[in-house]
C-alpha atoms as a PDB file:
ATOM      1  CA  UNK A   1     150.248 128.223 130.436  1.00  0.00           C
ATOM      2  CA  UNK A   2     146.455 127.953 129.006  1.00  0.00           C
ATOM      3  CA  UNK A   3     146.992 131.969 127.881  1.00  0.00           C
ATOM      4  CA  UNK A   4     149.479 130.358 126.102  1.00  0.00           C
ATOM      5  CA  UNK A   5     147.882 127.395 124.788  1.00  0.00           C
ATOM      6  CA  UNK A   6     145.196 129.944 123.793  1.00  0.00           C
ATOM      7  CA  UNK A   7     147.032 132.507 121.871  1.00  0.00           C
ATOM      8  CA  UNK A   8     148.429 129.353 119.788  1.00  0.00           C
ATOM      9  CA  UNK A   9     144.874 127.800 119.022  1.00  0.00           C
ATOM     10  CA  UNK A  10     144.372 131.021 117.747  1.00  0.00           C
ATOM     11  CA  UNK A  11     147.265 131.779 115.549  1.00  0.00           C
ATOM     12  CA  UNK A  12     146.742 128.118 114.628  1.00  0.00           C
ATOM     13  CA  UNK A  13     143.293 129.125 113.430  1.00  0.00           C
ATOM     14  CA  UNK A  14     144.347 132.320 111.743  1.00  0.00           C
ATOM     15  CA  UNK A  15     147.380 130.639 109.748  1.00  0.00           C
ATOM     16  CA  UNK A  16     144.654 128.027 108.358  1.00  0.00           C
ATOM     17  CA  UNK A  17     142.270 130.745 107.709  1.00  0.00           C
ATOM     18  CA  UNK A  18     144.721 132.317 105.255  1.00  0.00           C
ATOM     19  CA  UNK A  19     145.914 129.729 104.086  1.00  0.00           C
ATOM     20  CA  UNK A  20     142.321 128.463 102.597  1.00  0.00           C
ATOM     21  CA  UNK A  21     141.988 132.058 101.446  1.00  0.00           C
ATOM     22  CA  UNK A  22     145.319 132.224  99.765  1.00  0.00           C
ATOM     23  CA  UNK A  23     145.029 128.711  97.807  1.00  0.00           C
ATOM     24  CA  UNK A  24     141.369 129.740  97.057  1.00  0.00           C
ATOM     25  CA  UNK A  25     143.205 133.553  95.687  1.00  0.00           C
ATOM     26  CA  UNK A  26     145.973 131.562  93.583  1.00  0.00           C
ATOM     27  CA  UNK A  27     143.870 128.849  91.970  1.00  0.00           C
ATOM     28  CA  UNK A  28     142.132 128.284  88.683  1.00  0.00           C
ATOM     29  CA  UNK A  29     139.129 126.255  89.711  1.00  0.00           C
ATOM     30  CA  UNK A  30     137.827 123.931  87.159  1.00  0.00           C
ATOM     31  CA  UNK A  31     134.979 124.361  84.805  1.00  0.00           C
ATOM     32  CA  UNK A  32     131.568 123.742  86.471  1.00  0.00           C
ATOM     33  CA  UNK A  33     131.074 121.212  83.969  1.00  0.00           C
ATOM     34  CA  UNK A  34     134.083 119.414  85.127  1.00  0.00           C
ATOM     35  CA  UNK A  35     135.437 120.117  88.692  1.00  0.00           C
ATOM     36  CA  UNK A  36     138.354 118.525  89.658  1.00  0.00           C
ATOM     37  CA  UNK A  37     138.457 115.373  92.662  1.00  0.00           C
ATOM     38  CA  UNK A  38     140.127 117.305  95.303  1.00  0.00           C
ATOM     39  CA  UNK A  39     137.952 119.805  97.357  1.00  0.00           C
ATOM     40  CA  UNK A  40     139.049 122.364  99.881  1.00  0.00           C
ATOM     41  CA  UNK A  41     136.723 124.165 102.510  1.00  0.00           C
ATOM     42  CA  UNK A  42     135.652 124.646 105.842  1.00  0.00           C
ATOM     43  CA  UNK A  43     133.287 122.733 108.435  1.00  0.00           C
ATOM     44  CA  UNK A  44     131.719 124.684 110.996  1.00  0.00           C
ATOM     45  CA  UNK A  45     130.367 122.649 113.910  1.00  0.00           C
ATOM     46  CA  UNK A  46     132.175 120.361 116.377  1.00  0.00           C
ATOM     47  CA  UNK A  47     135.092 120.429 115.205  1.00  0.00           C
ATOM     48  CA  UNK A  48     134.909 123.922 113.319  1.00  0.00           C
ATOM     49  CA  UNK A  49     138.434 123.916 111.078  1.00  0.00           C
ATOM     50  CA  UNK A  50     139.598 123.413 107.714  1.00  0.00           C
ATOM     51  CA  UNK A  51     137.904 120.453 105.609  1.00  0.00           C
ATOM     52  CA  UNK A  52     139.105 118.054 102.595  1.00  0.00           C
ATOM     53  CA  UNK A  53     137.642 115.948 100.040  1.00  0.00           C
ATOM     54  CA  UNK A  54     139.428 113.391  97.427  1.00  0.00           C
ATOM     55  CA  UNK A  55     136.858 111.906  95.365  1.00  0.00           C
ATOM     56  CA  UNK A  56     138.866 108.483  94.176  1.00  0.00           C
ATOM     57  CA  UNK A  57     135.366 107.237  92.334  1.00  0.00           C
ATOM     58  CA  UNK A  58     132.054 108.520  92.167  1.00  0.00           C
ATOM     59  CA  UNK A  59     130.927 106.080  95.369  1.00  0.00           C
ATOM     60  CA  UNK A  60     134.290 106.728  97.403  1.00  0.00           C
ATOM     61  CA  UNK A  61     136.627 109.282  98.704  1.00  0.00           C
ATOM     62  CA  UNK A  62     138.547 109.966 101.752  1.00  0.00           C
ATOM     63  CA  UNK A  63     138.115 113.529 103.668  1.00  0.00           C
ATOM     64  CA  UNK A  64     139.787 114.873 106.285  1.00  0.00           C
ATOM     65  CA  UNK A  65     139.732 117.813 108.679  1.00  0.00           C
ATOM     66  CA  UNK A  66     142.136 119.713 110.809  1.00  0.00           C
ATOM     67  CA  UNK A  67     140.113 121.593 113.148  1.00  0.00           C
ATOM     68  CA  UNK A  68     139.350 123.247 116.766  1.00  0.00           C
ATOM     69  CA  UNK A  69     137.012 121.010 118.529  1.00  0.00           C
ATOM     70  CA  UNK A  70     134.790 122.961 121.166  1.00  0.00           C
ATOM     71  CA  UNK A  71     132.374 120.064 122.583  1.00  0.00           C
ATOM     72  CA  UNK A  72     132.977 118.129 126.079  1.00  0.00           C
ATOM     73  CA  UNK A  73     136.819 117.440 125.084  1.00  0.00           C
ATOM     74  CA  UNK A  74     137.983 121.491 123.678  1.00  0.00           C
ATOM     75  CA  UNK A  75     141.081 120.842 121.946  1.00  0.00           C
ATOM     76  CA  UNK A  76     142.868 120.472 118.893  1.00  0.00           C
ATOM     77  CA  UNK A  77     141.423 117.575 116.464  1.00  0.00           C
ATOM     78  CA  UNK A  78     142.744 115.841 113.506  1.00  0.00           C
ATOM     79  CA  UNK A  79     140.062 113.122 111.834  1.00  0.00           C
ATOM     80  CA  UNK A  80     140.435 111.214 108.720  1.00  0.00           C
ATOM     81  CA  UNK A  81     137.484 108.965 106.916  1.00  0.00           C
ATOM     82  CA  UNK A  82     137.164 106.567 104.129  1.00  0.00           C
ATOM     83  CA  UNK A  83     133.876 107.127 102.612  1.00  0.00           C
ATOM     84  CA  UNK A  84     130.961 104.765 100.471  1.00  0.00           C
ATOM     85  CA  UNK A  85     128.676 107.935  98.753  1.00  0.00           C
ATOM     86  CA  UNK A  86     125.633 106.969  97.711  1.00  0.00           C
ATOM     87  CA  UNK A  87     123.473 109.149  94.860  1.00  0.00           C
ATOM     88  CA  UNK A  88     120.113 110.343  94.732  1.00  0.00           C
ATOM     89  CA  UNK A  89     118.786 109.970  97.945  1.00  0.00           C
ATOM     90  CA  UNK A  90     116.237 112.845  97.800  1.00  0.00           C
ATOM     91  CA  UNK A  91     115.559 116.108  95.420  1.00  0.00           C
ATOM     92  CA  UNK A  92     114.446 119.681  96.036  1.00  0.00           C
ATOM     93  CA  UNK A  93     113.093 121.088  92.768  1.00  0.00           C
ATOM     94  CA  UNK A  94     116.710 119.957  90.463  1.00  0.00           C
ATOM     95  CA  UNK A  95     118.771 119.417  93.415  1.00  0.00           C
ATOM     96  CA  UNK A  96     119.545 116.466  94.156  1.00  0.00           C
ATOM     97  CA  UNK A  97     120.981 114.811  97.458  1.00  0.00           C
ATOM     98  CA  UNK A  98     123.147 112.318  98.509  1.00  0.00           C
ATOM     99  CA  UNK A  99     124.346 110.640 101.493  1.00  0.00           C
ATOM    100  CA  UNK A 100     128.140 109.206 102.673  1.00  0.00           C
ATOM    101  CA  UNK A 101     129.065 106.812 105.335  1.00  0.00           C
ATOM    102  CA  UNK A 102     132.232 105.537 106.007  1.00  0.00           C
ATOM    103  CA  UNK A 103     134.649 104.872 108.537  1.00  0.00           C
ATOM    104  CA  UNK A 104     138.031 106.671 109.978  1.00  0.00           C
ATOM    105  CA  UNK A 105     139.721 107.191 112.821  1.00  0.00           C
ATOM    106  CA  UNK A 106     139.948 110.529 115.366  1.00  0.00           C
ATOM    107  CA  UNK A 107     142.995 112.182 117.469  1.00  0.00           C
ATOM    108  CA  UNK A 108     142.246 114.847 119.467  1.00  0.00           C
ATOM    109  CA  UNK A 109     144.080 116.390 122.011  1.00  0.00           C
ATOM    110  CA  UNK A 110     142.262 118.384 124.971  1.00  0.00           C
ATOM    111  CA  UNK A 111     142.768 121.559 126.284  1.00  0.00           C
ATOM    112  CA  UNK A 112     142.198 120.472 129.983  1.00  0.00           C
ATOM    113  CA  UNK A 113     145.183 120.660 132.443  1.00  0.00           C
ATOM    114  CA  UNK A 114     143.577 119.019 135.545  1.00  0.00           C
ATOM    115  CA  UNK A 115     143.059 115.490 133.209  1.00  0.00           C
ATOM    116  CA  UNK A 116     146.463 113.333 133.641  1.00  0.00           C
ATOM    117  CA  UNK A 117     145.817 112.169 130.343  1.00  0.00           C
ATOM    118  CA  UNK A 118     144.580 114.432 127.154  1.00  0.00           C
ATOM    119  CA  UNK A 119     145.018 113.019 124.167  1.00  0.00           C
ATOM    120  CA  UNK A 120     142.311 110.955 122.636  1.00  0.00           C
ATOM    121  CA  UNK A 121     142.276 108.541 119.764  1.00  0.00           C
ATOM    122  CA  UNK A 122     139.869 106.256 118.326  1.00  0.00           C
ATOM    123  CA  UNK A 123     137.889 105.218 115.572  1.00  0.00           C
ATOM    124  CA  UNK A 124     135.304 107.342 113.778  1.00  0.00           C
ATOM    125  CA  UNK A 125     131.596 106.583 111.951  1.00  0.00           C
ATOM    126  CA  UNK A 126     130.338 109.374 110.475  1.00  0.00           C
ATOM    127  CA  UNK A 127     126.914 109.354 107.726  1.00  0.00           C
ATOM    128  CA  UNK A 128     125.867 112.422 106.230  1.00  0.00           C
ATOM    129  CA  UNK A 129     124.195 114.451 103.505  1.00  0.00           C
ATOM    130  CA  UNK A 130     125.699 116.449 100.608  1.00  0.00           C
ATOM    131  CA  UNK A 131     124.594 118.079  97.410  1.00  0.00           C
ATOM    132  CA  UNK A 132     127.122 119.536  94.070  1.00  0.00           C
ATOM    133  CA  UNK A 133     124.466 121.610  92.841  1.00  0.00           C
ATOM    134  CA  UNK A 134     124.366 119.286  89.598  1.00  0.00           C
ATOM    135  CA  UNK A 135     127.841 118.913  89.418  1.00  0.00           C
ATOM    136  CA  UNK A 136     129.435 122.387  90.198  1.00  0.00           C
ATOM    137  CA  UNK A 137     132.566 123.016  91.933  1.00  0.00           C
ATOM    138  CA  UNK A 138     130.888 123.968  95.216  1.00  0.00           C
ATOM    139  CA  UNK A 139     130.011 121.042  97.481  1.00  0.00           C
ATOM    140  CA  UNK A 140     127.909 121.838 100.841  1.00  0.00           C
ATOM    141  CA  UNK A 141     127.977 119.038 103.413  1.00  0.00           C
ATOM    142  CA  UNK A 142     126.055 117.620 106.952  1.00  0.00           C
ATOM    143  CA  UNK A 143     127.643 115.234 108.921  1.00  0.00           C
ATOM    144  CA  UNK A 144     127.300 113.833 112.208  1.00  0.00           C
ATOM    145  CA  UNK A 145     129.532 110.921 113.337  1.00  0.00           C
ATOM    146  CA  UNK A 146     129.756 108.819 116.484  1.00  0.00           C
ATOM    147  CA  UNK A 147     133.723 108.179 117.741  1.00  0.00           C
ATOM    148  CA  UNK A 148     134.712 105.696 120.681  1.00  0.00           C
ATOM    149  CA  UNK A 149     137.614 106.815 122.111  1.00  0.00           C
ATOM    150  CA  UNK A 150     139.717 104.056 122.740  1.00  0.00           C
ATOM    151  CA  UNK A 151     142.931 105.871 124.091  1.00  0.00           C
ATOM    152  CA  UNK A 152     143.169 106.290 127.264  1.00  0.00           C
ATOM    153  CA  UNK A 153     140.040 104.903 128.081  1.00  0.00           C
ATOM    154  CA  UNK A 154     137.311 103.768 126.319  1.00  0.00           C
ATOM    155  CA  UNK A 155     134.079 106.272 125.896  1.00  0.00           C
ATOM    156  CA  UNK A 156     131.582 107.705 123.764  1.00  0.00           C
ATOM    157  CA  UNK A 157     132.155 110.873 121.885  1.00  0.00           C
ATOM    158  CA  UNK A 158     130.154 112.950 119.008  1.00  0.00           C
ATOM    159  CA  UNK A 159     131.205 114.751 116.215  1.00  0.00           C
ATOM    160  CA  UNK A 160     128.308 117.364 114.038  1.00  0.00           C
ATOM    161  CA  UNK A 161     129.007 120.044 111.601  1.00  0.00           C
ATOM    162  CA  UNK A 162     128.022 122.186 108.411  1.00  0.00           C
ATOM    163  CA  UNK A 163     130.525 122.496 105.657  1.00  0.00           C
ATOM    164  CA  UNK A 164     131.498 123.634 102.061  1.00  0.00           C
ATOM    165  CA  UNK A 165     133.894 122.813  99.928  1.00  0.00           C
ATOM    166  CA  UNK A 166     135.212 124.225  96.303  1.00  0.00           C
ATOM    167  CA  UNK A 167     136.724 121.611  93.961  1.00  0.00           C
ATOM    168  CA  UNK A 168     139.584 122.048  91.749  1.00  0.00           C
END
């Protein structure tokens, strides 16, 4: 039953995969001098999966990833945020940088046979650091974010990854 499980957290991977590569093949991606507010991308990290962005205003959005989580609970992991950006907060040379926080909510559900009870849910508060390039279409990303499980018992958990995202 875990080959199983296995072989479909793979496919699972490989249908997202293409998918990102075939709406990144099909689209028209906005002007750099005018990207659009939804971004599409990956985050590599824990989770490692696809990643999503819709900016409503310049100071918030909500994101979104659909990933493989392969910290202390491996399994599949869905996570949603509402996000506060704030500009500016440091520059390299004419880059500037600037950080998120927000709040969401996490549901993962582990890969572990010998726990009675594996899926997880609670809420989610990630802050990190992210940078347009002046206002291209190509957004890199840091976050780390702390989740308390709350379903089926009540415990820490940590989420950390590296992203990028094109908007269009």
């Amino acid at each position: 039953m875990e080959k199983t499980m296995r072989k479909w957290s793979i496919r699972i991977v490989v249908v997202a995969m293409s998918l990102l590569v075939g709406t990144f093949g099909g689209v028209e991606f906005a002007r750099a001098d005018s990207p659009g507010p939804f971004g599409l991308g990956i985050i590599i990290g824990d989770p490692t999966g696809l990643s999503g962005n819709y900016r409503l205003s310049q100071q918030r959005s909500i994101d979104a990833a659909v990933a493989w989580s392969f910290g202390h609970h491996r399994g599949f992991e869905i996570h949603s945020d509402y996000l506060w950006h704030r500009a500016n907060l440091f520059r390299i040379e004419r880059v500037a940088f600037d950080w998120h926080y927000g709040v969401g909510a996490r549901l993962i559900n582990v890969e572990d046979r010998n726990l009675s009870e594996r899926t997880y849910f609670g809420p989610r508060i990630p802050i990190g650091l992210s940078t347009d390039f002046n206002k291209s279409t190509f957004e890199l990303f840091g976050e780390i974010a702390m989740i308390m499980n709350l379903v089926p018992a009540t415990a820490l958990d940590l989420d950390f990854g590296l992203g990028v995202r094109v908007y269009f």
